[in-house]
Protein backbone atom coordinates (compact mmCIF):
# COMPACT_ATOMS: atom_id res chain seq x y z
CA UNK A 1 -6.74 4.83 -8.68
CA UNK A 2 -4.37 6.96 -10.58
CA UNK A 3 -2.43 4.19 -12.03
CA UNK A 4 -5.65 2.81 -12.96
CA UNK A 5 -6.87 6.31 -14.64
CA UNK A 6 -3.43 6.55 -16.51
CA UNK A 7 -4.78 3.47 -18.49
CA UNK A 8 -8.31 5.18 -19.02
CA UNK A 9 -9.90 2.41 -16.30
CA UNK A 10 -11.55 3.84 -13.25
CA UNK A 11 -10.67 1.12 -11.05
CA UNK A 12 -13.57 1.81 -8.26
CA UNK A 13 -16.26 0.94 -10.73
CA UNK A 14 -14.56 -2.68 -11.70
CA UNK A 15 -13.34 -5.79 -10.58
CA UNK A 16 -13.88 -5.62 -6.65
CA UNK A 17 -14.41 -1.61 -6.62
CA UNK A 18 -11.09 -1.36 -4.48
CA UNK A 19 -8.25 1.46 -5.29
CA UNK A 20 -5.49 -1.61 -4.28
CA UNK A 21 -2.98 -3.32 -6.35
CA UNK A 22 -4.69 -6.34 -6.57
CA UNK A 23 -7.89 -4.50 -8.26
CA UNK A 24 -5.62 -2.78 -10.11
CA UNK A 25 -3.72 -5.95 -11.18
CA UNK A 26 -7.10 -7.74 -11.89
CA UNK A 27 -8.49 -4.93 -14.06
CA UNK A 28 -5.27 -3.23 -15.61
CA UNK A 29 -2.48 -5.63 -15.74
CA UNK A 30 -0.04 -6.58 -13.36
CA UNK A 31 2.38 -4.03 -14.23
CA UNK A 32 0.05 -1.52 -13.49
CA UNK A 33 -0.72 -3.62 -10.18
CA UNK A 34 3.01 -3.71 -9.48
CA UNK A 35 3.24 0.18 -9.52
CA UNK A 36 -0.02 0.61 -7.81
CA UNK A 37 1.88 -1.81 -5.00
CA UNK A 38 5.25 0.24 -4.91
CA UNK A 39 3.60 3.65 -5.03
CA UNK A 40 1.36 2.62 -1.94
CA UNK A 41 4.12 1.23 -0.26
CA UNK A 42 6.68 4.10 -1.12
CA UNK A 43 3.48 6.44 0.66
CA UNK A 44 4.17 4.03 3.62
CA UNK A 45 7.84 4.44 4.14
CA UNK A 46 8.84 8.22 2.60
CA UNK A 47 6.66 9.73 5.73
CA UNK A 48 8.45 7.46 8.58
CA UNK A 49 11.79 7.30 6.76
CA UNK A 50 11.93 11.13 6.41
CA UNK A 51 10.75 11.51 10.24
CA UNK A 52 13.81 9.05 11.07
CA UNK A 53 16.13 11.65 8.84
CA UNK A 54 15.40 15.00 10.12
CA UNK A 55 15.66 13.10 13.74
CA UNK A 56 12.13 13.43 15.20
CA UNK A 57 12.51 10.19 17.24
CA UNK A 58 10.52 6.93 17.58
CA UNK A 59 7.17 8.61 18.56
CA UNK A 60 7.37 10.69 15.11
CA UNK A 61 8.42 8.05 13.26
CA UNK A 62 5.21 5.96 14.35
CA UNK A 63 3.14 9.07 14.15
CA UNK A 64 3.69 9.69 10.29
CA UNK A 65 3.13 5.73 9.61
CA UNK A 66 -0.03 6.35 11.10
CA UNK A 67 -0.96 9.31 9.09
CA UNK A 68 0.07 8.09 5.95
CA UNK A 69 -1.82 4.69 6.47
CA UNK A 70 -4.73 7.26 7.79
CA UNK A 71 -4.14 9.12 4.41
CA UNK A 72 -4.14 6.26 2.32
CA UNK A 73 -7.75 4.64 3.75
CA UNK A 74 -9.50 8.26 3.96
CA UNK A 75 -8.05 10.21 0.92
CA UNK A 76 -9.84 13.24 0.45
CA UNK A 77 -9.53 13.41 -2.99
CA UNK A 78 -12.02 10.48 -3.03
CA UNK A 79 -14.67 10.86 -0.91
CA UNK A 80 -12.69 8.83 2.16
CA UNK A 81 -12.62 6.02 0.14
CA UNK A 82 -9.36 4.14 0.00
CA UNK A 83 -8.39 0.93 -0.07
CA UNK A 84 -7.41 -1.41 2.55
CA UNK A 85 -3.70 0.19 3.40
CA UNK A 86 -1.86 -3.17 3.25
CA UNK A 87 0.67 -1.90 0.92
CA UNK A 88 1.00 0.98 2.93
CA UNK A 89 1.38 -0.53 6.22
CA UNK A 90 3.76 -2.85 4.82
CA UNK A 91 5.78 0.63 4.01
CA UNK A 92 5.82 2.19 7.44
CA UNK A 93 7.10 -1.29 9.21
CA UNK A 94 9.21 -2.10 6.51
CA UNK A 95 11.20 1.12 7.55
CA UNK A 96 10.61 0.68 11.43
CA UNK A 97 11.17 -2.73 11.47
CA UNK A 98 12.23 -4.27 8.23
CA UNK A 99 13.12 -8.11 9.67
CA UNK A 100 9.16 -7.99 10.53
CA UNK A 101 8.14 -6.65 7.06
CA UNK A 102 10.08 -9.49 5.53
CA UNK A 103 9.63 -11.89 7.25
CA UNK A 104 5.41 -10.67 6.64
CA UNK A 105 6.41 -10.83 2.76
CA UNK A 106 7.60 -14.38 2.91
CA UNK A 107 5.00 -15.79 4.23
CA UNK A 108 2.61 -13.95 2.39
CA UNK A 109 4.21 -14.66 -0.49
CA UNK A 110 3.97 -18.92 0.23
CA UNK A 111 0.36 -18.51 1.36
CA UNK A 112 -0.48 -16.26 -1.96
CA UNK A 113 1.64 -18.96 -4.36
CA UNK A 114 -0.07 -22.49 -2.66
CA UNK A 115 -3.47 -21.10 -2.56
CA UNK A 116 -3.34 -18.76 -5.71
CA UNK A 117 -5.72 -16.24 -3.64
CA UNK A 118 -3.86 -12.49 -2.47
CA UNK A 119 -6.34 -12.07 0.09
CA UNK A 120 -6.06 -15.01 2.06
């Protein structure tokens, strides 16, 4: 949504309505999808990676992927309405288990490139 409102487009009134990258890649660009991707990922990992540094443990670590993901589906700032938090979830695993989050990538990545579709 913000990337989306830096280029003047309100991305929840176009292309499929959703605040996601791929919305945002279909109705800005896909640089502006690209950052829309990182930035909801980086909201993802930041929370569970800065649990791991200060030492909280596992359970804390989990605990802030869930609120970020929580964060990211029910933002306040817009009325609960999120997107779908796959960028974000991809974030918290990739930092509590990052052979899972690649190995999630890769195959997404073959599925998205043979059928051309980022949803399926």
């Amino acid at each position: 949504m913000l990337v989306g409102r830096r280029f003047g487009v309100d991305v929840r009134a176009a292309g499929s309505g959703n605040i996601g990258a791929a919305n945002v890649a279909r109705v800005v660009g896909w640089g502006a999808g690209f950052a829309t991707l990182l930035a909801d990922a980086l909201k993802g990992a930041l929370p569970v990676w800065s649990a791991r540094f200060l030492g909280l443990g596992g359970t804390a670590e989990c605990a802030a992927g869930v609120a970020a993901v929580a964060g990211h589906l029910f933002p306040a700032f817009a009325r609960l309405r999120g997107g779908k938090g796959v960028a974000t979830t991809f974030g918290v695993v990739l930092v509590l288990a990052p052979e899972v989050a690649l190995t999630c990538a890769a195959v997404f990545a073959v599925v998205a490139v043979a059928t051309r579709i980022a949803s399926v």
